[in-house]
PDB file of N, CA and C in Angstrom:
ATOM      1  N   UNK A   1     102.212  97.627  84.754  1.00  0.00           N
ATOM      2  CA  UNK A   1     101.512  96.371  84.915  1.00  0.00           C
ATOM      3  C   UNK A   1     101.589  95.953  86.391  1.00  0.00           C
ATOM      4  N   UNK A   2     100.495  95.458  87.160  1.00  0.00           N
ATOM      5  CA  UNK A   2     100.443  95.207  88.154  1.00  0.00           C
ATOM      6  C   UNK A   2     100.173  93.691  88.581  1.00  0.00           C
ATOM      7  N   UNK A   3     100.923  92.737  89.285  1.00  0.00           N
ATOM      8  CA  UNK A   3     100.727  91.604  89.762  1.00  0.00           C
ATOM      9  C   UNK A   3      99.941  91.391  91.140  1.00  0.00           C
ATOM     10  N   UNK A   4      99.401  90.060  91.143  1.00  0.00           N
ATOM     11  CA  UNK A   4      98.805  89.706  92.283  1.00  0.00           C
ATOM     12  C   UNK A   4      99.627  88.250  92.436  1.00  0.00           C
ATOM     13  N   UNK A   5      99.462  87.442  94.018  1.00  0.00           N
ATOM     14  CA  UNK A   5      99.321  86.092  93.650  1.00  0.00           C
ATOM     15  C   UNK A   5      98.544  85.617  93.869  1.00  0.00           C
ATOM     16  N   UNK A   6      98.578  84.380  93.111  1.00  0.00           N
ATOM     17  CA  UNK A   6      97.170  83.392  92.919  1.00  0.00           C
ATOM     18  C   UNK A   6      97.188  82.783  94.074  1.00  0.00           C
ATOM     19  N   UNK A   7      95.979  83.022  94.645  1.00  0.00           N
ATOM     20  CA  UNK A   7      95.775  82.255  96.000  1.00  0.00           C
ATOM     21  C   UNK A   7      95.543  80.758  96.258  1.00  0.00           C
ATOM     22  N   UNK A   8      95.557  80.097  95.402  1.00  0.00           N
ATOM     23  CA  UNK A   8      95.323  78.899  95.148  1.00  0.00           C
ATOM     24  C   UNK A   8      96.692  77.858  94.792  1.00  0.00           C
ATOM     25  N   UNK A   9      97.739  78.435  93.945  1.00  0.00           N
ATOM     26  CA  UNK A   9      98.632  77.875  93.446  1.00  0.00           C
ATOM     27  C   UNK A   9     100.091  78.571  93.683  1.00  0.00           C
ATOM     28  N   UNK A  10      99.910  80.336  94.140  1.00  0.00           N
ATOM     29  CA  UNK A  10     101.035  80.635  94.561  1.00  0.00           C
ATOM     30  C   UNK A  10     101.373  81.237  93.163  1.00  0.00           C
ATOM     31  N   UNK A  11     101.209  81.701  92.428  1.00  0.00           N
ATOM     32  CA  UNK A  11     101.626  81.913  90.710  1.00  0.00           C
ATOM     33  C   UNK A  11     101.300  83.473  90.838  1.00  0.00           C
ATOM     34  N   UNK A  12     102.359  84.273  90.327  1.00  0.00           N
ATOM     35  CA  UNK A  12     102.061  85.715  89.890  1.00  0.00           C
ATOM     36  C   UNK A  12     101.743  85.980  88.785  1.00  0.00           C
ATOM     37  N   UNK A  13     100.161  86.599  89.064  1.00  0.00           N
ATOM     38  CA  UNK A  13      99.490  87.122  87.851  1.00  0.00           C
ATOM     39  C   UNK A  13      99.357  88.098  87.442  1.00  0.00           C
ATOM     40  N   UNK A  14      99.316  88.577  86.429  1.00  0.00           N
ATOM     41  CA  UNK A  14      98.566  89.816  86.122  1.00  0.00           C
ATOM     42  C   UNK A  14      97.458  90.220  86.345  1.00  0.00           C
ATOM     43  N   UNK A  15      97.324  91.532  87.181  1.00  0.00           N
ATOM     44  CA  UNK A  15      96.183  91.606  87.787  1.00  0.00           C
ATOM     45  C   UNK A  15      95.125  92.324  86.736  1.00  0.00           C
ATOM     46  N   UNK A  16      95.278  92.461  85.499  1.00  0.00           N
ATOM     47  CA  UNK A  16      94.436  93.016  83.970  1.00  0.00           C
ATOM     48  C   UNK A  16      93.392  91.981  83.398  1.00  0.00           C
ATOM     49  N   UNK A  17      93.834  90.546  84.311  1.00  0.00           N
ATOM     50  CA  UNK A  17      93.293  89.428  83.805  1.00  0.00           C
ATOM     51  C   UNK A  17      91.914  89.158  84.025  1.00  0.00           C
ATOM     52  N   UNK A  18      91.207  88.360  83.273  1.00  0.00           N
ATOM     53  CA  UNK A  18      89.364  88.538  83.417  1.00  0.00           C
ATOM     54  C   UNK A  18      89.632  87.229  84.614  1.00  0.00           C
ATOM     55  N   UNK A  19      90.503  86.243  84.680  1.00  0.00           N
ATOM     56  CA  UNK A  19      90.806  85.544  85.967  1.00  0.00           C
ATOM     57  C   UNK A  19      90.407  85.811  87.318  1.00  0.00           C
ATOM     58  N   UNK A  20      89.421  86.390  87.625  1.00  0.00           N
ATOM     59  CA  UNK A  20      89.609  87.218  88.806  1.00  0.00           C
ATOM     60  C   UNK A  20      87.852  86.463  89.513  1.00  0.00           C
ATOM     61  N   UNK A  21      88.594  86.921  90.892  1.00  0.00           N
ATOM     62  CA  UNK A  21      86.817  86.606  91.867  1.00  0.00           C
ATOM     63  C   UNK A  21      86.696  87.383  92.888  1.00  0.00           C
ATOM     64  N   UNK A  22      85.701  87.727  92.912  1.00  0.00           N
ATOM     65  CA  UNK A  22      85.386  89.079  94.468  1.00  0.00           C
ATOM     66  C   UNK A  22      84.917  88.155  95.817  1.00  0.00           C
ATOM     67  N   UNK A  23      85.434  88.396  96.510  1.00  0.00           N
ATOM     68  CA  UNK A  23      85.186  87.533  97.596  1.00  0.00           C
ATOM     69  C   UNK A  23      85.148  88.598  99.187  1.00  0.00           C
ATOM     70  N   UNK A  24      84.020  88.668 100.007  1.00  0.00           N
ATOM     71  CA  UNK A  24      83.840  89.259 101.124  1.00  0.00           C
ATOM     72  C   UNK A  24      84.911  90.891 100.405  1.00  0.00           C
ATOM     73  N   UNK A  25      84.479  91.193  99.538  1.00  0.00           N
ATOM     74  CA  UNK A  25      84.780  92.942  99.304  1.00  0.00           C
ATOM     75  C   UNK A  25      86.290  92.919  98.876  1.00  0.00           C
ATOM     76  N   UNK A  26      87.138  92.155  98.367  1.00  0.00           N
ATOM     77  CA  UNK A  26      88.289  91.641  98.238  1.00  0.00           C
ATOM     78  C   UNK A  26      88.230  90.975  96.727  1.00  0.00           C
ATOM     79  N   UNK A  27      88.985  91.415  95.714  1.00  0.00           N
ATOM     80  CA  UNK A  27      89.101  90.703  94.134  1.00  0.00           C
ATOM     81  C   UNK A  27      90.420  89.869  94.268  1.00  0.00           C
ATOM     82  N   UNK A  28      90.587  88.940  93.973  1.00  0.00           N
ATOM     83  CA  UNK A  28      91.245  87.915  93.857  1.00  0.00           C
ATOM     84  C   UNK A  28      91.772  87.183  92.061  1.00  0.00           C
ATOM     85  N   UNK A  29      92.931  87.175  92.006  1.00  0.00           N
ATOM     86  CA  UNK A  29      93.316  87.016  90.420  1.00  0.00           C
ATOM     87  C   UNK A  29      93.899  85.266  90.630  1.00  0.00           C
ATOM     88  N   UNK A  30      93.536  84.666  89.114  1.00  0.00           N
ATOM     89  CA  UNK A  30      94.007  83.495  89.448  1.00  0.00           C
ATOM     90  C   UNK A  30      95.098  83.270  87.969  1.00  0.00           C
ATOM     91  N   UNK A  31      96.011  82.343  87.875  1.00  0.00           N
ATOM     92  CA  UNK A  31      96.132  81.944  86.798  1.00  0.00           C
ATOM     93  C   UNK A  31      95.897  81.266  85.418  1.00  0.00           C
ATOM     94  N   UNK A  32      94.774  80.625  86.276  1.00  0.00           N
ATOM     95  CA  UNK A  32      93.992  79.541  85.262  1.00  0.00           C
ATOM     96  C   UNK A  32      92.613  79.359  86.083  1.00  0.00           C
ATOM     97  N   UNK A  33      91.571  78.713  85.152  1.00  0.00           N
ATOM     98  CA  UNK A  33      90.216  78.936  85.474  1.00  0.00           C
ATOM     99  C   UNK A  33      90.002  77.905  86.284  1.00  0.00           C
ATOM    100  N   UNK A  34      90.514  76.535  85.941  1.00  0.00           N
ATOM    101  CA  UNK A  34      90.470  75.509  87.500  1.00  0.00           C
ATOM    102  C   UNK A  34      91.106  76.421  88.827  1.00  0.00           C
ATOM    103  N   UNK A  35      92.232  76.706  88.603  1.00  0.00           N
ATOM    104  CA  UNK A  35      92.293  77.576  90.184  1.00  0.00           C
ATOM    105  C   UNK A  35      91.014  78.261  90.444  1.00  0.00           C
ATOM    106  N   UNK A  36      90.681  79.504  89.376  1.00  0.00           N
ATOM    107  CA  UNK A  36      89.436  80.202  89.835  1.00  0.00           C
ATOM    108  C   UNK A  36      88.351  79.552  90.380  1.00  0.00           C
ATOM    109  N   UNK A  37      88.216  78.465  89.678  1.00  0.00           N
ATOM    110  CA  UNK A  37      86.747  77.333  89.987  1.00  0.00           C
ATOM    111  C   UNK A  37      87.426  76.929  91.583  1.00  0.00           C
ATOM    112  N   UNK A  38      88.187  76.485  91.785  1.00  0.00           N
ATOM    113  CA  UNK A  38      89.042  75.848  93.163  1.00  0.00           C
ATOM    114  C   UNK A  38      88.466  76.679  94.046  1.00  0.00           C
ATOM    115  N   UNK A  39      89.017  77.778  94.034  1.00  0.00           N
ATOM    116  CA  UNK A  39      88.992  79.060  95.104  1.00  0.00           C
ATOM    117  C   UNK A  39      87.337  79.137  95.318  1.00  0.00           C
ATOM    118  N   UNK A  40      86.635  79.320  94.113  1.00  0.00           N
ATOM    119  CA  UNK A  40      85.196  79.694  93.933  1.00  0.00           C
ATOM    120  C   UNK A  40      84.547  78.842  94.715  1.00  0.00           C
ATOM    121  N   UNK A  41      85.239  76.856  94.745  1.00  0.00           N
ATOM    122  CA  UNK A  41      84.510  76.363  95.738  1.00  0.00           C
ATOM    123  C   UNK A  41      84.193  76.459  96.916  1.00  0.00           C
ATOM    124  N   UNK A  42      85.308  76.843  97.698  1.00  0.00           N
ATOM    125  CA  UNK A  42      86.097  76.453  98.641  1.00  0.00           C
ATOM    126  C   UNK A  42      87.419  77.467  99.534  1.00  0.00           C
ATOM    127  N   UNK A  43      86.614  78.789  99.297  1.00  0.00           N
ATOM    128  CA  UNK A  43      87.568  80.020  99.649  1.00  0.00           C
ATOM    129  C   UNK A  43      88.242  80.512 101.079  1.00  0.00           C
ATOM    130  N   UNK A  44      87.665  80.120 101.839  1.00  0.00           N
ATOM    131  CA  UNK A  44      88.169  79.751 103.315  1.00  0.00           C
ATOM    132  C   UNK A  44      89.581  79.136 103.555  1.00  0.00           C
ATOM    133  N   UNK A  45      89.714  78.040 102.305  1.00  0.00           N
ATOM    134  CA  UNK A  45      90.318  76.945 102.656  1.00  0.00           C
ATOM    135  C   UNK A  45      91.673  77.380 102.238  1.00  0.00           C
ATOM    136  N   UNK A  46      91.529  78.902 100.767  1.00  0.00           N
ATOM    137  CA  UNK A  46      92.787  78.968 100.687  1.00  0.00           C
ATOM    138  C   UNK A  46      92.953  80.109 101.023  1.00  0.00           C
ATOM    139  N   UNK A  47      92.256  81.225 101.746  1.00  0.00           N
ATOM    140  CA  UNK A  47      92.777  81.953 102.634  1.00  0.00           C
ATOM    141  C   UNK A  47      93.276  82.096 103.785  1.00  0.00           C
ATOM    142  N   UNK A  48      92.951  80.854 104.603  1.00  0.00           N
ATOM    143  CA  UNK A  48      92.966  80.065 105.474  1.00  0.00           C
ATOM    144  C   UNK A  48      95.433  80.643 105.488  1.00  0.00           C
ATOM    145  N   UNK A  49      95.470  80.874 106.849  1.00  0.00           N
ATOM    146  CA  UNK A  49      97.111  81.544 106.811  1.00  0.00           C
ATOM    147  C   UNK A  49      97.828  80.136 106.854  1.00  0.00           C
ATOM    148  N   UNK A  50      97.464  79.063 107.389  1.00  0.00           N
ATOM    149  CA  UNK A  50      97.984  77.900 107.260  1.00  0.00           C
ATOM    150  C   UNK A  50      98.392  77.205 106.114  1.00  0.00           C
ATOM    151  N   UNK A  51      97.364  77.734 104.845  1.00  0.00           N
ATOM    152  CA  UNK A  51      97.983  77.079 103.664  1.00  0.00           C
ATOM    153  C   UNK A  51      98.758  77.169 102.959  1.00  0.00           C
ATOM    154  N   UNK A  52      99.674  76.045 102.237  1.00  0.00           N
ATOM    155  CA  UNK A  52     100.872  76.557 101.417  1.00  0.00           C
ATOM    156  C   UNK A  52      99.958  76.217 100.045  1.00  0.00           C
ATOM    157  N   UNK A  53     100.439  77.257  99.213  1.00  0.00           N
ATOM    158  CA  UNK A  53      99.892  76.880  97.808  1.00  0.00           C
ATOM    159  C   UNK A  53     100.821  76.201  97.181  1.00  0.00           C
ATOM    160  N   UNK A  54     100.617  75.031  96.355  1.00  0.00           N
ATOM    161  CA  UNK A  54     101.580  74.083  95.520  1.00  0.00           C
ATOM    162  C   UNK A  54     101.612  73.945  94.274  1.00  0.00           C
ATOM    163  N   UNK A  55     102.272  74.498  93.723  1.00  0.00           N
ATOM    164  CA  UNK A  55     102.422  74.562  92.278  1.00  0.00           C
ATOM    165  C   UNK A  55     102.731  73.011  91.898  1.00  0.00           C
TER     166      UNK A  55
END
């Protein structure tokens, strides 16, 4: 089983999960579908190296 973390909240996921978003050639796993929707808005903001994700 392979993990990712959620770029949004900082949470290790399983990366098997339908949670997921492709972004500039890059798949991205989330924990929950508001994170996914979050990220989906607004993806800069949490790739962005400055951000801390807050659980």
């Amino acid at each position: 089983m392979a993990y990712a973390k959620d770029p949004v909240c900082g949470m290790e996921v399983d990366t098997s999960s339908d949670l997921k978003f492709e972004y500039e050639g890059e798949t991205y796993y989330f924990c929950s579908r508001g994170c996914r929707l979050d990220f989906e808005e607004d993806p800069e903001k949490y790739l962005d190296p400055e951000y801390e994700p807050k659980m």
